[in-house]
PDB file of N, CA and C in Angstrom:
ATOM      1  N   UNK A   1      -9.238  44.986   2.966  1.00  0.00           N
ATOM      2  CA  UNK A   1      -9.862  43.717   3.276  1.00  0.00           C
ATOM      3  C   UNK A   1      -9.799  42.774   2.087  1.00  0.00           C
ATOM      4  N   UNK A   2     -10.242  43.337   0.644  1.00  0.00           N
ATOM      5  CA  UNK A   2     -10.088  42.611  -0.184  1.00  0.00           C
ATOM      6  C   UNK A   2      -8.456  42.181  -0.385  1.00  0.00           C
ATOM      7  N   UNK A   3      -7.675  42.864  -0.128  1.00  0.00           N
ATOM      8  CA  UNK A   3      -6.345  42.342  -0.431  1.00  0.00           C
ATOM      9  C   UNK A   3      -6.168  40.969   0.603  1.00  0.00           C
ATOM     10  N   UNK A   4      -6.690  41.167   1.519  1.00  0.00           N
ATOM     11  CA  UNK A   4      -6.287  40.083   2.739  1.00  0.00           C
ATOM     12  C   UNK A   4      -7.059  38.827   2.324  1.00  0.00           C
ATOM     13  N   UNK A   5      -8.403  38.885   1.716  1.00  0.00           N
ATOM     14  CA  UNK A   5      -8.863  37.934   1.523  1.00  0.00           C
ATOM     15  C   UNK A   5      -8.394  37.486  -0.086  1.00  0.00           C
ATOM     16  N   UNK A   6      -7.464  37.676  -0.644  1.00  0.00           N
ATOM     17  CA  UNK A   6      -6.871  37.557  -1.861  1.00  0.00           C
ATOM     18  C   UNK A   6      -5.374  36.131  -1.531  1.00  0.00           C
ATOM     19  N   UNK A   7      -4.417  37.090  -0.320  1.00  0.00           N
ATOM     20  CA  UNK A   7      -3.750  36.399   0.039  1.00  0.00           C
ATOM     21  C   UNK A   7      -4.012  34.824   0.576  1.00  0.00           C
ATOM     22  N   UNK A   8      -4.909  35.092   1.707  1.00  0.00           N
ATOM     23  CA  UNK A   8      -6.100  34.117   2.061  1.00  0.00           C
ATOM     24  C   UNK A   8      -6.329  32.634   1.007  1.00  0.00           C
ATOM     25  N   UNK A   9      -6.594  33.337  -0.247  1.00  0.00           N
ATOM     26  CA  UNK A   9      -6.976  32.278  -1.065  1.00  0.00           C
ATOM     27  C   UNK A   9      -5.555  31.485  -1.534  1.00  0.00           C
ATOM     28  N   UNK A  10      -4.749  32.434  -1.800  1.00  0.00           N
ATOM     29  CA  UNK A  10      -3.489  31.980  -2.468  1.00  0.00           C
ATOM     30  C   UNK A  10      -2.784  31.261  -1.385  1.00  0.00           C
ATOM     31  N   UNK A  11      -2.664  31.605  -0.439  1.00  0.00           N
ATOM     32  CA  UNK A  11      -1.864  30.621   0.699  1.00  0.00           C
ATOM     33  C   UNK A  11      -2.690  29.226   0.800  1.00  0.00           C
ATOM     34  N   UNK A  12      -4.360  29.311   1.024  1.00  0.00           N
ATOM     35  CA  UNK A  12      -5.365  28.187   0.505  1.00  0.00           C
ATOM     36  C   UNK A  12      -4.751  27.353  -0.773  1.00  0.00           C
ATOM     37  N   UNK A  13      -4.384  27.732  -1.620  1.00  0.00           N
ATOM     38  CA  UNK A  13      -4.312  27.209  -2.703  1.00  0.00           C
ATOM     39  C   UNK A  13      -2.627  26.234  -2.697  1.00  0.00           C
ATOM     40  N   UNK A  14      -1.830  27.191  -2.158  1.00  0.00           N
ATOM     41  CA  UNK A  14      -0.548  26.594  -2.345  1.00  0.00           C
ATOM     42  C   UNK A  14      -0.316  25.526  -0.995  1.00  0.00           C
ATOM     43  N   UNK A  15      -1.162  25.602  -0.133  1.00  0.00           N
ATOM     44  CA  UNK A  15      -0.828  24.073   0.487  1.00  0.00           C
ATOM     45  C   UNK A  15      -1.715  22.794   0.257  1.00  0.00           C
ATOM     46  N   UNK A  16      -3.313  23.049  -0.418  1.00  0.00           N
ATOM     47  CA  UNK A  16      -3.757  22.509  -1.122  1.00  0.00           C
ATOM     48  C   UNK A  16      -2.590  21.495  -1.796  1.00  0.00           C
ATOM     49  N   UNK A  17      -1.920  22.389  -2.848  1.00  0.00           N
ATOM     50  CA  UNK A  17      -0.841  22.227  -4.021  1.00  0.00           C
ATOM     51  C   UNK A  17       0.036  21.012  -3.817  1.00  0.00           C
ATOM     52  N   UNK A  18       0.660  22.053  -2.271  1.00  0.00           N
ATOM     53  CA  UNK A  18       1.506  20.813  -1.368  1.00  0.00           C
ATOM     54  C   UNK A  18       1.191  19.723  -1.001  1.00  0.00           C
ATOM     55  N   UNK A  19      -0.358  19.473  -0.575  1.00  0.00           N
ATOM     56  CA  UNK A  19      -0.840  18.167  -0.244  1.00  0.00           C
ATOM     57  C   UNK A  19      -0.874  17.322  -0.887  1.00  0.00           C
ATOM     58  N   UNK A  20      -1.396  17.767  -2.209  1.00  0.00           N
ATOM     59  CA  UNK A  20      -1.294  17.237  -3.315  1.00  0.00           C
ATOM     60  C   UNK A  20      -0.524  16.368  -3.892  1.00  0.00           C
ATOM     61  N   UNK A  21       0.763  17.011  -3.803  1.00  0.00           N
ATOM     62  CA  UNK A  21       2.365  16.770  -3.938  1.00  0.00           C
ATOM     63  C   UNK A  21       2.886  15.805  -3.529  1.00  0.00           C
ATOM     64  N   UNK A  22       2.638  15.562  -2.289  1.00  0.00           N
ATOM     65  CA  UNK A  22       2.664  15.601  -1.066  1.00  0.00           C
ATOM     66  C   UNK A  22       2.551  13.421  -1.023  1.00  0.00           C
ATOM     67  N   UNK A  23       1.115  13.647  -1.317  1.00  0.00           N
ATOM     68  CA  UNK A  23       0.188  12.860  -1.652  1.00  0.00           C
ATOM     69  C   UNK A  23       1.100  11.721  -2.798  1.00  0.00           C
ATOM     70  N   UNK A  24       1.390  12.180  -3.975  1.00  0.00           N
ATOM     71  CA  UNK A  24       1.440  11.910  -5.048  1.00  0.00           C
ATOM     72  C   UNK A  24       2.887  11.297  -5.281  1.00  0.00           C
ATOM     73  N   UNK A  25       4.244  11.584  -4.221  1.00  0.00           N
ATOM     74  CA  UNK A  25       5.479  10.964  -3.848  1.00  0.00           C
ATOM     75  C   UNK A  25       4.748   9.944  -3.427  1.00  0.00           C
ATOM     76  N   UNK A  26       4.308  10.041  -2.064  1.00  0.00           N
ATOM     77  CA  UNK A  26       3.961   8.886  -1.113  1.00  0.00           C
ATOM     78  C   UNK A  26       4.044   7.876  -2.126  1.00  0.00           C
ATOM     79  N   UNK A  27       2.864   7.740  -3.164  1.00  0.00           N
ATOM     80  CA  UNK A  27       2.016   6.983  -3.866  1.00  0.00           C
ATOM     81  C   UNK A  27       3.516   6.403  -4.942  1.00  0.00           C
ATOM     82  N   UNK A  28       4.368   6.995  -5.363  1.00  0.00           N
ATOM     83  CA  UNK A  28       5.160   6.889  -6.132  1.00  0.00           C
ATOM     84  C   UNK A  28       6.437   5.710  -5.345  1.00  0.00           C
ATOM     85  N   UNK A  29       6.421   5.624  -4.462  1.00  0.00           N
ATOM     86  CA  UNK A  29       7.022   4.650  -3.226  1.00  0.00           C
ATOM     87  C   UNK A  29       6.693   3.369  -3.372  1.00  0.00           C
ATOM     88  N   UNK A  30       5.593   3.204  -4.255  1.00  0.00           N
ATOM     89  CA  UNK A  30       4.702   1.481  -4.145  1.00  0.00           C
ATOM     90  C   UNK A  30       4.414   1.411  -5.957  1.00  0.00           C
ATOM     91  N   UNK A  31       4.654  -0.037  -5.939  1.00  0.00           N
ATOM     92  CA  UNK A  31       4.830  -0.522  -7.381  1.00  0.00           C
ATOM     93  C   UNK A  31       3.850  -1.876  -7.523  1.00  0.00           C
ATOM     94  N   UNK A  32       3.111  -1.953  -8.824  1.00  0.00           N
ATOM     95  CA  UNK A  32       2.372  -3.207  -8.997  1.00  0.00           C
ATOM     96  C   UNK A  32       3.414  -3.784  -9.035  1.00  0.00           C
ATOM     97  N   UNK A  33       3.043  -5.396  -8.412  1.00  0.00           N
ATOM     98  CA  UNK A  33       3.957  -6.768  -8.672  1.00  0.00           C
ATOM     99  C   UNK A  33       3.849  -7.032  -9.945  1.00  0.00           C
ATOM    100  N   UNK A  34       4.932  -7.682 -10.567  1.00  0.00           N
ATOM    101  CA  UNK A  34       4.991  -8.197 -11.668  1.00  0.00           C
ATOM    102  C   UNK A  34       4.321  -9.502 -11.539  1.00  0.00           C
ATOM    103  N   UNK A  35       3.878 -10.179 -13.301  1.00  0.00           N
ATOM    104  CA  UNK A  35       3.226 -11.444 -12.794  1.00  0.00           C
ATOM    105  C   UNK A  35       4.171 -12.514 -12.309  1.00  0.00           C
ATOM    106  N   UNK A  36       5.284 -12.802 -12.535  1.00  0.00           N
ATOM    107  CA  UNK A  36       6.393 -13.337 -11.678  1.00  0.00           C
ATOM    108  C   UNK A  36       5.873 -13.388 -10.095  1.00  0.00           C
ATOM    109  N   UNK A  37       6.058 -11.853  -9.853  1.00  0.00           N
ATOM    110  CA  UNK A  37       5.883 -11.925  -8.301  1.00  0.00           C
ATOM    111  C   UNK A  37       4.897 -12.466  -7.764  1.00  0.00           C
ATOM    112  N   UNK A  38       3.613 -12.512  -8.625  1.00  0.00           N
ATOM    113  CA  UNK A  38       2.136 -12.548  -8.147  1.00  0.00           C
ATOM    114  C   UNK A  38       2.241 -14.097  -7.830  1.00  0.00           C
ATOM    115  N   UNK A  39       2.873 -14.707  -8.870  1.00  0.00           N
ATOM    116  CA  UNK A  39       2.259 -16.035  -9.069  1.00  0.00           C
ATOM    117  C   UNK A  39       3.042 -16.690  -7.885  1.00  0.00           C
ATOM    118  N   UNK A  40       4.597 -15.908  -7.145  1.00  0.00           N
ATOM    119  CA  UNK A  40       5.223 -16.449  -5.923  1.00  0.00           C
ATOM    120  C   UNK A  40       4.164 -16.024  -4.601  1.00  0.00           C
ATOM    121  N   UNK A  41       4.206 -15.022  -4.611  1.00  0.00           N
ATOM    122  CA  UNK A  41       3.289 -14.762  -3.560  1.00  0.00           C
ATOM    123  C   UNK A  41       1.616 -15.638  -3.420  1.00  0.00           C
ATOM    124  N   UNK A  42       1.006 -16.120  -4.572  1.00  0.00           N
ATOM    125  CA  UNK A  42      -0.230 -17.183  -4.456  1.00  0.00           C
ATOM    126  C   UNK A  42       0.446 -17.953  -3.839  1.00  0.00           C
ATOM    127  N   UNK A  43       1.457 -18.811  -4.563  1.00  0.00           N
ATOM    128  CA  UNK A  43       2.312 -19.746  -3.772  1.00  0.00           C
ATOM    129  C   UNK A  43       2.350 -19.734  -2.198  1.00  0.00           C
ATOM    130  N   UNK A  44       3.252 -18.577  -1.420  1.00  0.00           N
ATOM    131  CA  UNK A  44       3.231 -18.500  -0.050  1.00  0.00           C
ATOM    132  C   UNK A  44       1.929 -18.567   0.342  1.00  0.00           C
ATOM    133  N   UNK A  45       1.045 -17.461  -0.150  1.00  0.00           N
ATOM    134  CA  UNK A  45      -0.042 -17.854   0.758  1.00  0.00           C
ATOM    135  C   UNK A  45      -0.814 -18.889   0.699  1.00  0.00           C
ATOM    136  N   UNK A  46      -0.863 -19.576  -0.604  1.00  0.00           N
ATOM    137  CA  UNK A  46      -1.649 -20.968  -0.096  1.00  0.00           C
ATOM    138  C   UNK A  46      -0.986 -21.972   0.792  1.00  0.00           C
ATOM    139  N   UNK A  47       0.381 -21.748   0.786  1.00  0.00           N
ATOM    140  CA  UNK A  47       0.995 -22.863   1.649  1.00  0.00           C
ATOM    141  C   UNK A  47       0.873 -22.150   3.218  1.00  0.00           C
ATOM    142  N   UNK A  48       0.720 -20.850   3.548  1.00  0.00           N
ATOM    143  CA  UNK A  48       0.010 -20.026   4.903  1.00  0.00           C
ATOM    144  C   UNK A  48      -1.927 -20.842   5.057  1.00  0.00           C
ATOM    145  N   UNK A  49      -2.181 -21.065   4.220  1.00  0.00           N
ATOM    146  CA  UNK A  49      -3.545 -21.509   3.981  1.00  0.00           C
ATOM    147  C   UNK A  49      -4.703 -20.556   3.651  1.00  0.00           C
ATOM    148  N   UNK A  50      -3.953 -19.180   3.331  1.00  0.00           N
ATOM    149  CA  UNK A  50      -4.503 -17.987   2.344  1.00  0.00           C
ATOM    150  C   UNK A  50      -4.897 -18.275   1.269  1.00  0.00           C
ATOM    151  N   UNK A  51      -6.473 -18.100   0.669  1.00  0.00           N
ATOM    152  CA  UNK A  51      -6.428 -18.506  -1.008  1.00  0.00           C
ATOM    153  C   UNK A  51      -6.884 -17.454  -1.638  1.00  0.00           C
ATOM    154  N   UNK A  52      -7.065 -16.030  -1.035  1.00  0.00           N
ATOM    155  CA  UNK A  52      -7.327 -15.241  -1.934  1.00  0.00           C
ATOM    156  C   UNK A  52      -7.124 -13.419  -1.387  1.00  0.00           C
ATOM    157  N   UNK A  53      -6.827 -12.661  -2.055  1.00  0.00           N
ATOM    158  CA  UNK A  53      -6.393 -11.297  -1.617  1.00  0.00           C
ATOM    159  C   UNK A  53      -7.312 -10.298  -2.813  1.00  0.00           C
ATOM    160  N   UNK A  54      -7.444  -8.854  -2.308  1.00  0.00           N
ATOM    161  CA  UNK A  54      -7.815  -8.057  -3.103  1.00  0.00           C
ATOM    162  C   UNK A  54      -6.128  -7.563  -4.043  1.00  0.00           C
ATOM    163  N   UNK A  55      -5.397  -7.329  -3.379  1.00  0.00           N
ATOM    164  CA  UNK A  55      -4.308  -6.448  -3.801  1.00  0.00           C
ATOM    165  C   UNK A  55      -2.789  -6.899  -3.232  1.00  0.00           C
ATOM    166  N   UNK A  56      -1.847  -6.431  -4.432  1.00  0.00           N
ATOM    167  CA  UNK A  56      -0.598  -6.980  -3.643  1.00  0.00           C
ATOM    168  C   UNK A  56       0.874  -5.658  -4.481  1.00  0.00           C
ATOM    169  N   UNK A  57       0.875  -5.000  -3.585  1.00  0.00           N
ATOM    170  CA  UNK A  57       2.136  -3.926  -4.220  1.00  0.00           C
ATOM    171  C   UNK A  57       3.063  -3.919  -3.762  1.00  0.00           C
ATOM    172  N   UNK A  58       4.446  -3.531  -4.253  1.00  0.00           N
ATOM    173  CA  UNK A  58       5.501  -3.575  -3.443  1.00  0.00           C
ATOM    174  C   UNK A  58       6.339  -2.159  -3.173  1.00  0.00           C
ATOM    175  N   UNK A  59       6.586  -2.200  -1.970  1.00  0.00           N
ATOM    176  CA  UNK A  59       7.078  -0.842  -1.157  1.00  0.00           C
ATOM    177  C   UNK A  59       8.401  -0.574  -1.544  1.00  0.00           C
ATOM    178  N   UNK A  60       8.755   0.218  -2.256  1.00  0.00           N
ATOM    179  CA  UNK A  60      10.326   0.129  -2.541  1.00  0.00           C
ATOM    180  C   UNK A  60      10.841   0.972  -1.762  1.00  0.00           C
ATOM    181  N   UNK A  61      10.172   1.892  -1.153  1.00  0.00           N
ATOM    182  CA  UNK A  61      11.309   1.933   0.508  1.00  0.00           C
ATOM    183  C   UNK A  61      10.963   1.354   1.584  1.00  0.00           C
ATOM    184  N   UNK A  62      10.188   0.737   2.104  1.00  0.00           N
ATOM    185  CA  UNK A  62      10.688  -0.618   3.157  1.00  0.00           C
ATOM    186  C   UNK A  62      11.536  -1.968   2.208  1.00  0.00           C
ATOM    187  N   UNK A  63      11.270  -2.169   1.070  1.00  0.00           N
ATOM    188  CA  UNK A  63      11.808  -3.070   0.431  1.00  0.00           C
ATOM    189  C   UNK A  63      11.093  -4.882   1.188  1.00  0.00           C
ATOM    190  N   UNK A  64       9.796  -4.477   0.874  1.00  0.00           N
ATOM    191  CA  UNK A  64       9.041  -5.523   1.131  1.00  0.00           C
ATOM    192  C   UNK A  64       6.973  -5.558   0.073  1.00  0.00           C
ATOM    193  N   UNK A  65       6.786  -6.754   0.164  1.00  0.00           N
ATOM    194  CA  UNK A  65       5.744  -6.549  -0.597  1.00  0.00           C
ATOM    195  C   UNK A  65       4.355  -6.382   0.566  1.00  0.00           C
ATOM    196  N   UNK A  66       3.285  -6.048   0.081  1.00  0.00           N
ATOM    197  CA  UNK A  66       2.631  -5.565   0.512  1.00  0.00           C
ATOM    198  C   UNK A  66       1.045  -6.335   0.148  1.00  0.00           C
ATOM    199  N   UNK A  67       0.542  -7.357   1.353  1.00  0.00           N
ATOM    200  CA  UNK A  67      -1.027  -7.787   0.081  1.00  0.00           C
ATOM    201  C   UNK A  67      -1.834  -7.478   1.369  1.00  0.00           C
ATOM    202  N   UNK A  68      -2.880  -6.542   0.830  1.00  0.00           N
ATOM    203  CA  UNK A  68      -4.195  -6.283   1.243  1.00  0.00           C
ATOM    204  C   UNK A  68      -5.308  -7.026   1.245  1.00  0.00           C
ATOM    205  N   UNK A  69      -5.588  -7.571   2.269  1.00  0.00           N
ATOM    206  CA  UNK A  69      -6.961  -7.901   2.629  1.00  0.00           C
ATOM    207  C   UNK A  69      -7.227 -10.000   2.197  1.00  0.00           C
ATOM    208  N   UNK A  70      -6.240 -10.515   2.408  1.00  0.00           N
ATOM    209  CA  UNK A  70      -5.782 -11.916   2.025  1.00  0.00           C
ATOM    210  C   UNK A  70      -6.427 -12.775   3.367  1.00  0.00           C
ATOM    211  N   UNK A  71      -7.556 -13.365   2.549  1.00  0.00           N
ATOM    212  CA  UNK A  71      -8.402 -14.037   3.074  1.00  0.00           C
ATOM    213  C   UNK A  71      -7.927 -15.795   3.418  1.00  0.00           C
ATOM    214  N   UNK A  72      -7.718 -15.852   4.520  1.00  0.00           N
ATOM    215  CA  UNK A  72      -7.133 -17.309   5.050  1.00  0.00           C
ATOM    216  C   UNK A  72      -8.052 -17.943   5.666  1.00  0.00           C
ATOM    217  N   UNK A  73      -7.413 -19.594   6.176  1.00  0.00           N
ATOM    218  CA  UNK A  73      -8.378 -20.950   6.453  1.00  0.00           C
ATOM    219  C   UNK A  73      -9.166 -20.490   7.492  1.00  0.00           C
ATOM    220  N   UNK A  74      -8.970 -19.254   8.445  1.00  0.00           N
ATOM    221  CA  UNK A  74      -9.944 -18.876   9.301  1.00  0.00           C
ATOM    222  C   UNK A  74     -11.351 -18.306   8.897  1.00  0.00           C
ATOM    223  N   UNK A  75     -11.169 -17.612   7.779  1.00  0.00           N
ATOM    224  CA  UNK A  75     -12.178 -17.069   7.412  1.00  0.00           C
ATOM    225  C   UNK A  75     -12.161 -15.408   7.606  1.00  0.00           C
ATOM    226  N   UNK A  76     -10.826 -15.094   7.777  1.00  0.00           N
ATOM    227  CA  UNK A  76     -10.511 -14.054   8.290  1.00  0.00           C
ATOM    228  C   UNK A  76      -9.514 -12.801   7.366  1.00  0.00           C
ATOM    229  N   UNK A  77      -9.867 -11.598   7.307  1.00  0.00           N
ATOM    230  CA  UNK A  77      -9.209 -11.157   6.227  1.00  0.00           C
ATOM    231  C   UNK A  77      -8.047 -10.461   7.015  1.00  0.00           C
ATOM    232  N   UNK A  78      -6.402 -10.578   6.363  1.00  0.00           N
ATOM    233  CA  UNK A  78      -5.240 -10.106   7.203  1.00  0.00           C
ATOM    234  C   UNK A  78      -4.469  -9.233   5.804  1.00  0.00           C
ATOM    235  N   UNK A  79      -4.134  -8.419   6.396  1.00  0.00           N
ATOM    236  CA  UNK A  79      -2.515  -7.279   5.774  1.00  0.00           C
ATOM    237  C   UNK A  79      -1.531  -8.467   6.287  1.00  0.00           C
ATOM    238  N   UNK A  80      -0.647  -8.558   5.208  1.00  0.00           N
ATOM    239  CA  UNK A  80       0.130  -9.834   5.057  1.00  0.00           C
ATOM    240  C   UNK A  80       1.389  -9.262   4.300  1.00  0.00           C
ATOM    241  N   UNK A  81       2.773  -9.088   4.934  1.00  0.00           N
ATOM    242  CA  UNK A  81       3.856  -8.458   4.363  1.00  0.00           C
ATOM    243  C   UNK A  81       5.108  -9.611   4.313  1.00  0.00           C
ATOM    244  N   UNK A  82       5.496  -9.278   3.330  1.00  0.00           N
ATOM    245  CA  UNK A  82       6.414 -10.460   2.828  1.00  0.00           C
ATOM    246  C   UNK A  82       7.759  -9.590   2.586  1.00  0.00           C
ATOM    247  N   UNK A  83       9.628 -10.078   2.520  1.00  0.00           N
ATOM    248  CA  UNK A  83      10.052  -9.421   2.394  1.00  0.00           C
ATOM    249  C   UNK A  83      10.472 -10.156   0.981  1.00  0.00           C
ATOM    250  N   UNK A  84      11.928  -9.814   0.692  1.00  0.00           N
ATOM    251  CA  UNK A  84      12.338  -9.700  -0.835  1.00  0.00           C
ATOM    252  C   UNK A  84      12.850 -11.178  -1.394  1.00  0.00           C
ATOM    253  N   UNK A  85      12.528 -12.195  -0.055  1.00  0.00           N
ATOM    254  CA  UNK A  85      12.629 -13.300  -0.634  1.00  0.00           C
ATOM    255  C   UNK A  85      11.410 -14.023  -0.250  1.00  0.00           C
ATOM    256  N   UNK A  86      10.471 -13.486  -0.236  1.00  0.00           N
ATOM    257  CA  UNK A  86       9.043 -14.317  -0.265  1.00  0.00           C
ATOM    258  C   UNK A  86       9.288 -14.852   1.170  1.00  0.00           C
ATOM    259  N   UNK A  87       9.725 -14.053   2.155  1.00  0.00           N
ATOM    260  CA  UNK A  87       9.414 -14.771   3.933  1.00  0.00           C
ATOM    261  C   UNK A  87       8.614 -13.993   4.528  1.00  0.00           C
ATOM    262  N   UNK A  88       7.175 -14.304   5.388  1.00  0.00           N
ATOM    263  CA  UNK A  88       6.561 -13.580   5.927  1.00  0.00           C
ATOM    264  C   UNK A  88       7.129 -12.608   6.983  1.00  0.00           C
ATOM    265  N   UNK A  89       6.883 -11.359   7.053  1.00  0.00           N
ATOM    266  CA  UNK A  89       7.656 -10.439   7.726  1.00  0.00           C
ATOM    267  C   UNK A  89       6.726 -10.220   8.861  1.00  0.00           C
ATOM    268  N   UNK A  90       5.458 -10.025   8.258  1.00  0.00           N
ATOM    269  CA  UNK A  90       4.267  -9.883  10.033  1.00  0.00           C
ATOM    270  C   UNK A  90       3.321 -10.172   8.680  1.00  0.00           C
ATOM    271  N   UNK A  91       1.852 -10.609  10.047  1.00  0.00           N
ATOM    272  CA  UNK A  91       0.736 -10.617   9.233  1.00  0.00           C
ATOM    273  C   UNK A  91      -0.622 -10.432  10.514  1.00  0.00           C
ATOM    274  N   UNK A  92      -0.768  -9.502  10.037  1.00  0.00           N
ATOM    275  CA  UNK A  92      -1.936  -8.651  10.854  1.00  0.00           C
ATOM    276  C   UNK A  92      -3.414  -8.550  10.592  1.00  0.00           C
ATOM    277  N   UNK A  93      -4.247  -8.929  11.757  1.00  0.00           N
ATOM    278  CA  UNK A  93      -5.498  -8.938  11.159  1.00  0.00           C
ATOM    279  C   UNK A  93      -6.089  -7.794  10.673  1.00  0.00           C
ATOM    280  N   UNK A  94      -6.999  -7.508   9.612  1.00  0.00           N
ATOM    281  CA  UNK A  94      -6.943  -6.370   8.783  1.00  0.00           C
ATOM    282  C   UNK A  94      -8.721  -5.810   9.191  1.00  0.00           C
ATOM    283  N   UNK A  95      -8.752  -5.070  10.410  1.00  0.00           N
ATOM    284  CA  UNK A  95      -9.995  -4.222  10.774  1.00  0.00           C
ATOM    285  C   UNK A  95     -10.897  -4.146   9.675  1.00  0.00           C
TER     286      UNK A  95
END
């Protein structure tokens, strides 16, 4: 029994490991904007009538940027994706 609950832990442990891993590519996929980029992207969105966002990263495998939570003339906060020449790609209201 003790052997089984030994294995138990170690199989526990190594997909833990994997998730981890796992986890930690994903995250490696998305890059802070440079201030270059930042200061184009204020640009678009104030001319969208957006004046302010929490966050803005860029996806280097969709090959588009990424701003979280960009508060526009509605009063309304949207996920707002731009591609590699600053053109809105979709912009979704953000639950």
């Amino acid at each position: 029994m003790n052997a089984i609950k030994q294995i138990s832990y170690f199989l526990a442990g190594v997909v833990l490991m994997e998730m981890t891993l796992t986890a930690a590519i994903a995250r490696a996929d998305d890059r802070d904007v440079t201030a270059q980029e930042r200061q184009r992207i204020v640009q678009v969105l104030n001319g969208m009538g957006c004046n302010s966002f929490d966050d803005a990263e860029y996806e280097i495998d969709k090959k588009r940027f990424e701003i979280d939570d960009a508060v526009c003339a509605d009063g309304r906060e949207y996920e707002i994706y731009l591609d590699t020449n600053y053109r809105v790609i979709k912009k979704e209201l953000d639950d």
